[in-house]
Protein backbone atom coordinates (compact mmCIF):
# COMPACT_ATOMS: atom_id res chain seq x y z
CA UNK A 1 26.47 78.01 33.78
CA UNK A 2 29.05 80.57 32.61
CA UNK A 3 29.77 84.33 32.60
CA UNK A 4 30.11 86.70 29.91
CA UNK A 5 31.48 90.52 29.96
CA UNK A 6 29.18 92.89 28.19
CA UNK A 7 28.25 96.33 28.93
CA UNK A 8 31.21 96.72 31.08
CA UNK A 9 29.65 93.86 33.82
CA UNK A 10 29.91 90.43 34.28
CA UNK A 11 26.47 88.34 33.38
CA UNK A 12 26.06 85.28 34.37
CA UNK A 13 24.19 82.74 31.66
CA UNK A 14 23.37 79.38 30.78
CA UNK A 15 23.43 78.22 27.16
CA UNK A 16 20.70 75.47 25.50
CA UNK A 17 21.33 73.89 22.39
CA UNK A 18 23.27 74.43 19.56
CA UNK A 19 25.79 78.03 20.03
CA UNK A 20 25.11 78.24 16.19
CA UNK A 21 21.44 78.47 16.21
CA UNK A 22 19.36 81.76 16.27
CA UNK A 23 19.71 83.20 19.58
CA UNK A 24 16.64 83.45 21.81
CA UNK A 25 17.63 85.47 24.91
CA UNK A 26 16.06 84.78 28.44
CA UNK A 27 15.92 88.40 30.94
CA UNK A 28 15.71 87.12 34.35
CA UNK A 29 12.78 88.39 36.78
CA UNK A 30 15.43 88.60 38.19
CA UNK A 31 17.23 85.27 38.18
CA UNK A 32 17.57 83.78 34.98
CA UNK A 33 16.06 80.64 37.06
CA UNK A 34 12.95 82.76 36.52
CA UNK A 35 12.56 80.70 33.21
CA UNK A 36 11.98 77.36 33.82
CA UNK A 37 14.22 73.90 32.17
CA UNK A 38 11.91 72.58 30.38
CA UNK A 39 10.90 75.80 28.57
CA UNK A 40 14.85 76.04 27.86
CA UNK A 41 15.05 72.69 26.75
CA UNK A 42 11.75 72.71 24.41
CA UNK A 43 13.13 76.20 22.76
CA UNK A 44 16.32 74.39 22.18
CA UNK A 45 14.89 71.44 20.72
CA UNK A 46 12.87 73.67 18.53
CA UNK A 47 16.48 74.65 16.92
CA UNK A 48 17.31 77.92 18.80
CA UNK A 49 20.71 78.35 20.74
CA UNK A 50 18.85 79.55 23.86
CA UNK A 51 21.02 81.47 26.94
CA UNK A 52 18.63 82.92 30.25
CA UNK A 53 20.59 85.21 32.28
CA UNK A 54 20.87 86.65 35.34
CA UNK A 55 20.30 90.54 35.87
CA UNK A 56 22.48 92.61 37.70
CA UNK A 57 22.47 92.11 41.28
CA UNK A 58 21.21 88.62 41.01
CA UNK A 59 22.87 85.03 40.52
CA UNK A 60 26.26 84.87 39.04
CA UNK A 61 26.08 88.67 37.94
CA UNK A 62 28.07 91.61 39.07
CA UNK A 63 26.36 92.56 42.69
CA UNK A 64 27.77 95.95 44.57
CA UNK A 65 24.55 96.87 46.85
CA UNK A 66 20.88 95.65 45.73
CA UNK A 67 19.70 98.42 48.21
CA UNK A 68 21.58 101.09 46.47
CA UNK A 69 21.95 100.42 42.79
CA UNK A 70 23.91 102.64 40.71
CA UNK A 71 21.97 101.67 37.53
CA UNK A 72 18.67 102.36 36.07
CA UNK A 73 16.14 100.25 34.08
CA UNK A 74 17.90 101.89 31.13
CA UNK A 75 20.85 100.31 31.81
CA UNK A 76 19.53 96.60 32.36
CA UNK A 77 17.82 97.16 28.47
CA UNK A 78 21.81 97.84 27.41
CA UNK A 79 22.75 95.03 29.30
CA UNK A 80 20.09 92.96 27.24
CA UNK A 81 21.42 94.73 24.09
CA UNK A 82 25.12 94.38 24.64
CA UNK A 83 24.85 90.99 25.68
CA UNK A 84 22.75 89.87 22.55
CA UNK A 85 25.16 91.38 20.05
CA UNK A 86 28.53 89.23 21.96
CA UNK A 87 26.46 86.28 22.00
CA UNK A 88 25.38 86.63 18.08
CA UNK A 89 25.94 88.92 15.01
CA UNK A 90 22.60 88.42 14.42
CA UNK A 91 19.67 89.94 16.08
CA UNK A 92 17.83 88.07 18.78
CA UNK A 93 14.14 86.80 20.00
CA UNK A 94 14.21 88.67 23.69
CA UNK A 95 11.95 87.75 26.04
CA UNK A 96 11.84 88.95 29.41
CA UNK A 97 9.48 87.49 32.45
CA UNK A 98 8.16 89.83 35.70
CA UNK A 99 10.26 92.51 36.20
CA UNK A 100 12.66 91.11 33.24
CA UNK A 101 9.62 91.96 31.08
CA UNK A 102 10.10 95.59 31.77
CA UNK A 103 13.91 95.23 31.26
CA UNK A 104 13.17 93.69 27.90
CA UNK A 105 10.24 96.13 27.05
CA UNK A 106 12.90 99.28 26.81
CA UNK A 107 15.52 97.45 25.64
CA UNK A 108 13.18 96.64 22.39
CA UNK A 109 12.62 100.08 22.14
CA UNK A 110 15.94 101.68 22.84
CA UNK A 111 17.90 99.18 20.94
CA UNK A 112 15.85 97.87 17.94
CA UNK A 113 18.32 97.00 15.73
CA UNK A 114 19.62 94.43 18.59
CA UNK A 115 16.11 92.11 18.17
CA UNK A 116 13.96 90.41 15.82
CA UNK A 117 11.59 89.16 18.32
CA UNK A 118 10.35 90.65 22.02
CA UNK A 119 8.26 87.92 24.08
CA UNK A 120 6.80 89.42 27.79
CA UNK A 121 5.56 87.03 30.17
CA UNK A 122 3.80 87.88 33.55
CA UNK A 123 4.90 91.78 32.94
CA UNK A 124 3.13 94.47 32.73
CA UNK A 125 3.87 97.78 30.51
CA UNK A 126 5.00 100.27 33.44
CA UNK A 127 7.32 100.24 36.22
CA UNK A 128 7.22 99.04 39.86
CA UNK A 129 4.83 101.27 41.73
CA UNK A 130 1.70 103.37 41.19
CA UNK A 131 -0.47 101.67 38.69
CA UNK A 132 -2.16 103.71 35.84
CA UNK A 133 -5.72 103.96 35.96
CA UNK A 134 -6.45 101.98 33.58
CA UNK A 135 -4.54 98.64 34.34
CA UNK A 136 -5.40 95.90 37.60
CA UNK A 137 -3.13 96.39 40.39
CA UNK A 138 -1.59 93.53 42.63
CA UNK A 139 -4.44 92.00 44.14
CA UNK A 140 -4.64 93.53 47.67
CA UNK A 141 -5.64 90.40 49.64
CA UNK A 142 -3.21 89.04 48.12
CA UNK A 143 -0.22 91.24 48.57
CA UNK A 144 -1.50 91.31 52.59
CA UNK A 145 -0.84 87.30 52.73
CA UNK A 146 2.13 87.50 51.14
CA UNK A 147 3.70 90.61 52.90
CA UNK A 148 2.82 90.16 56.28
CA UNK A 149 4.87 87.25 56.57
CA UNK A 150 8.29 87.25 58.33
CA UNK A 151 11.33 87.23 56.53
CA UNK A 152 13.10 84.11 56.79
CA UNK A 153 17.04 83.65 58.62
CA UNK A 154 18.16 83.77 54.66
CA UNK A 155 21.62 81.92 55.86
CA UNK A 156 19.32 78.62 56.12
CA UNK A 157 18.87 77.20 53.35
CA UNK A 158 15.30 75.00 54.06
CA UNK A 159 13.82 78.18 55.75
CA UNK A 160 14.38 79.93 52.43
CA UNK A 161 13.33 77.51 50.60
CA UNK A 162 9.89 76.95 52.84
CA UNK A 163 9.73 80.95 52.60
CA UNK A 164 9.42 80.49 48.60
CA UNK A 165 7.04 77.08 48.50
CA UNK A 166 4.71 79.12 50.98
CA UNK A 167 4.98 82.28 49.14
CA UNK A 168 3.85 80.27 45.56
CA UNK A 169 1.15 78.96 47.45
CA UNK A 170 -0.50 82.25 48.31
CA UNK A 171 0.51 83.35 44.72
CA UNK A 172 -1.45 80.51 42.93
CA UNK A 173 2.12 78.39 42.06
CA UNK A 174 3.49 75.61 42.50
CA UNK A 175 4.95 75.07 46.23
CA UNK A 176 6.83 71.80 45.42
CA UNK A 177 8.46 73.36 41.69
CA UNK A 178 8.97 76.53 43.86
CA UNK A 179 10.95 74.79 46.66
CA UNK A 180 13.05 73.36 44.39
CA UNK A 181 14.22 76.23 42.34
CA UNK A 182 14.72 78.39 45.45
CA UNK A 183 17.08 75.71 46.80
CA UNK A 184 19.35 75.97 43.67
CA UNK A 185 19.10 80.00 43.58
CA UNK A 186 20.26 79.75 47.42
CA UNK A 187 22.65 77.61 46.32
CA UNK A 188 23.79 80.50 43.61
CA UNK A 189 23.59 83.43 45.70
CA UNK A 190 26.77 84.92 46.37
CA UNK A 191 26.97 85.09 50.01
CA UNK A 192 24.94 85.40 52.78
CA UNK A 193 23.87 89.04 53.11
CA UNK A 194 20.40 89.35 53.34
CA UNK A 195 20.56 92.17 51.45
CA UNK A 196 21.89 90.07 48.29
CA UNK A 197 19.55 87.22 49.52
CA UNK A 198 16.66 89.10 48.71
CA UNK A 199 17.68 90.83 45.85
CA UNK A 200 17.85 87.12 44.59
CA UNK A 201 14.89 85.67 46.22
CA UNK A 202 12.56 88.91 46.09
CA UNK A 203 14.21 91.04 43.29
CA UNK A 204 13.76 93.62 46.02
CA UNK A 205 16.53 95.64 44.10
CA UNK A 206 13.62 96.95 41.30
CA UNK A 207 12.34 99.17 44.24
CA UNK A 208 15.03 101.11 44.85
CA UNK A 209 15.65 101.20 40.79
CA UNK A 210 15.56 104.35 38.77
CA UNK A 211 12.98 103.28 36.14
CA UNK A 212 12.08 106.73 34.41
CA UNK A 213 11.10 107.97 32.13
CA UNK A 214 8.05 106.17 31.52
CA UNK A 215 7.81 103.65 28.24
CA UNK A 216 4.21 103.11 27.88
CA UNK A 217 3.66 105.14 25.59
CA UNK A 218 6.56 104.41 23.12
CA UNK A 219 5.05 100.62 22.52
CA UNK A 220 3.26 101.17 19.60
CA UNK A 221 6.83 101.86 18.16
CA UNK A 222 7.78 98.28 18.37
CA UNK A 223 7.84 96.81 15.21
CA UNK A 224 9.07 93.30 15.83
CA UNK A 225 6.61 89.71 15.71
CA UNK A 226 5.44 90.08 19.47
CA UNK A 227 4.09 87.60 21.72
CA UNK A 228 2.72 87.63 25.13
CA UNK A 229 2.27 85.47 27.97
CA UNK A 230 0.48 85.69 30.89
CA UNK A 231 -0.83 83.48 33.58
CA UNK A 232 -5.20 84.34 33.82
CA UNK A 233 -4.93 83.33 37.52
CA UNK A 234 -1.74 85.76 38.12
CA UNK A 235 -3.17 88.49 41.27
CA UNK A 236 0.36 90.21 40.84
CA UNK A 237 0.19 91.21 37.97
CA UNK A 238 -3.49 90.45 36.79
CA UNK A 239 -4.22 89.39 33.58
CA UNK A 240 -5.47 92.86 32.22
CA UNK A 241 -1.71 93.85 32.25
CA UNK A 242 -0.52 91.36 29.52
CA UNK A 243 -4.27 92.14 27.26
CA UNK A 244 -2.94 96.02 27.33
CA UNK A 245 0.86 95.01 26.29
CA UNK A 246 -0.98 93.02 23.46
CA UNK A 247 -3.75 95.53 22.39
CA UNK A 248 -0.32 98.24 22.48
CA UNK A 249 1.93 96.73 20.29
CA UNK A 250 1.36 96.82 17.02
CA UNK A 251 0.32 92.95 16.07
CA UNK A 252 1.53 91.28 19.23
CA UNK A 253 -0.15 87.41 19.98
CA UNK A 254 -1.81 87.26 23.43
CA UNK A 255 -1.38 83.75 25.19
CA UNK A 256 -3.12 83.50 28.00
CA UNK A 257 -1.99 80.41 30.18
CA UNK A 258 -5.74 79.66 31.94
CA UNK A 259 -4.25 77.29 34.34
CA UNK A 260 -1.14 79.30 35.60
CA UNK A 261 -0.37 81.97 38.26
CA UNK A 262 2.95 84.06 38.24
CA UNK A 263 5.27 81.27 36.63
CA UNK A 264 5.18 79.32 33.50
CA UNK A 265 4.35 75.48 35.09
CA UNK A 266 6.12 73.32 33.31
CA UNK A 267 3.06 71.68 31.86
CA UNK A 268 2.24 74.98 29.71
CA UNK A 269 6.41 74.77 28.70
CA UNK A 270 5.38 73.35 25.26
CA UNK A 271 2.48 74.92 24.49
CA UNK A 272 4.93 78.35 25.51
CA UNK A 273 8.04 77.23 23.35
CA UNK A 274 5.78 76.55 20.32
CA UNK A 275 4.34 80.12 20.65
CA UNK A 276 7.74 81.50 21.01
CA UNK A 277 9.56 79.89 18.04
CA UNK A 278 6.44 80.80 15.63
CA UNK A 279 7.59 84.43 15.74
């Protein structure tokens, strides 16, 4: 794991495979642990030069205040977009997963010459908040489970991680796979301000975030081979969010994962990686 400058902040990414390789770039939801190895490693042994990244706020990446950011949604997509073009002359495969699906979403559209491919996994095509109409909000029995628990002392490091595994298990994930990656973004978080904590753990920084104006209705000007993913058992985003990204843009593959919640299980990471590198 590295850093790289772009957009006038500091990112911080990981690179798979071979640097010379078409680029396939990974937006963290919002740590770019959000995208699991052995997806990494099957994309890179498919012949891409894969790098997942951290978004502001998160991991490695510049962090002022996650409770007061002083950036918008827009300016995550030119993140996206700067960092594609210092990685790579040429344009990139984007994909974006949870809230990095709506960070990847606009920066498709408000940067199109920057990408030749958009996946979207587990996202859904507006922003954090009131639903429209027409799409399945978080499941509400859910959401009561997994709110109504207490916040863990996010300076101990098991507590956090038995925070996460217990959190996946309401969610429909995997506890154990959950555990473990919360341990190592613990283990990345810089410092122990639960403010930062969360915005790592939770990506509680996306509800203080400036996400206008809306980008629903710009999808059908995507013009880029499309794919996306989404888990059929997923109550935060329900399934019905990933069929209306697909019926939206123009062409765009649905994969529905019938086995898998909010995450991409590593069982599903070559059945996902072959998907991806057919765009």
């Amino acid at each position: 794991m590295t850093t790289v400058e772009a957009d006038g902040v500091t990112l911080g990414v990981e690179h798979f495979g071979d640097t010379a390789a078409p680029l396939v770039l990974l937006a963290g939801g919002t740590t770019m642990l959000s995208w699991p190895d052995a997806l990494c490693e099957a994309l890179a042994r498919g012949g891409r030069h894969v790098v997942r990244y951290d978004l502001r706020d998160s991991g490695a990446s510049t962090t002022v205040d996650p409770e007061a950011p002083a950036y918008t949604l827009r300016d995550l997509a030119a993140d996206a977009a700067a960092l594609a073009r210092e990685l790579d002359d040429r344009p990139a495969h984007l994909a974006g997963i949870g809230v990095g699906g709506m960070v990847a979403q606009v920066a498709a559209l408000d940067h199109p010459d920057a990408f030749s491919a958009l996946t979207l996994a587990g996202t859904r095509p507006v922003a954090p908040g009131p639903v429209d109409d027409d799409l399945p909000d978080h499941d509400a029995a859910t959401m009561t489970r997994l709110f109504s628990r207490s916040m863990p002392d996010w300076s101990d490091r098991a507590a956090v991680a038995e925070f996460a595994a217990a959190g996946a298990e309401i969610l429909g994930d995997d506890p154990v796979a959950a555990r473990a990656t919360a341990e190592r973004r613990w283990d990345r978080t810089p410092g122990m301000e639960p403010a930062v904590q969360m915005a790592n753990h939770l990506g509680m920084v996306f509800a203080k975030l400036d996400c206008k104006p809306r980008w629903r209705e710009r999808l059908s000007e995507l013009a880029i081979p499309s794919l996306v993913v989404h888990g059929r058992r997923d109550p935060f985003f329900p399934v019905g969010n990933g069929e209306a990204l697909a019926r939206e843009i123009p062409g765009a593959r649905l994969l529905v994962l019938e086995r898998a919640a909010t995450a991409i299980p590593d069982a599903a990471a070559e059945e996902v990686a072959a998907a991806m590198l057919a765009l």
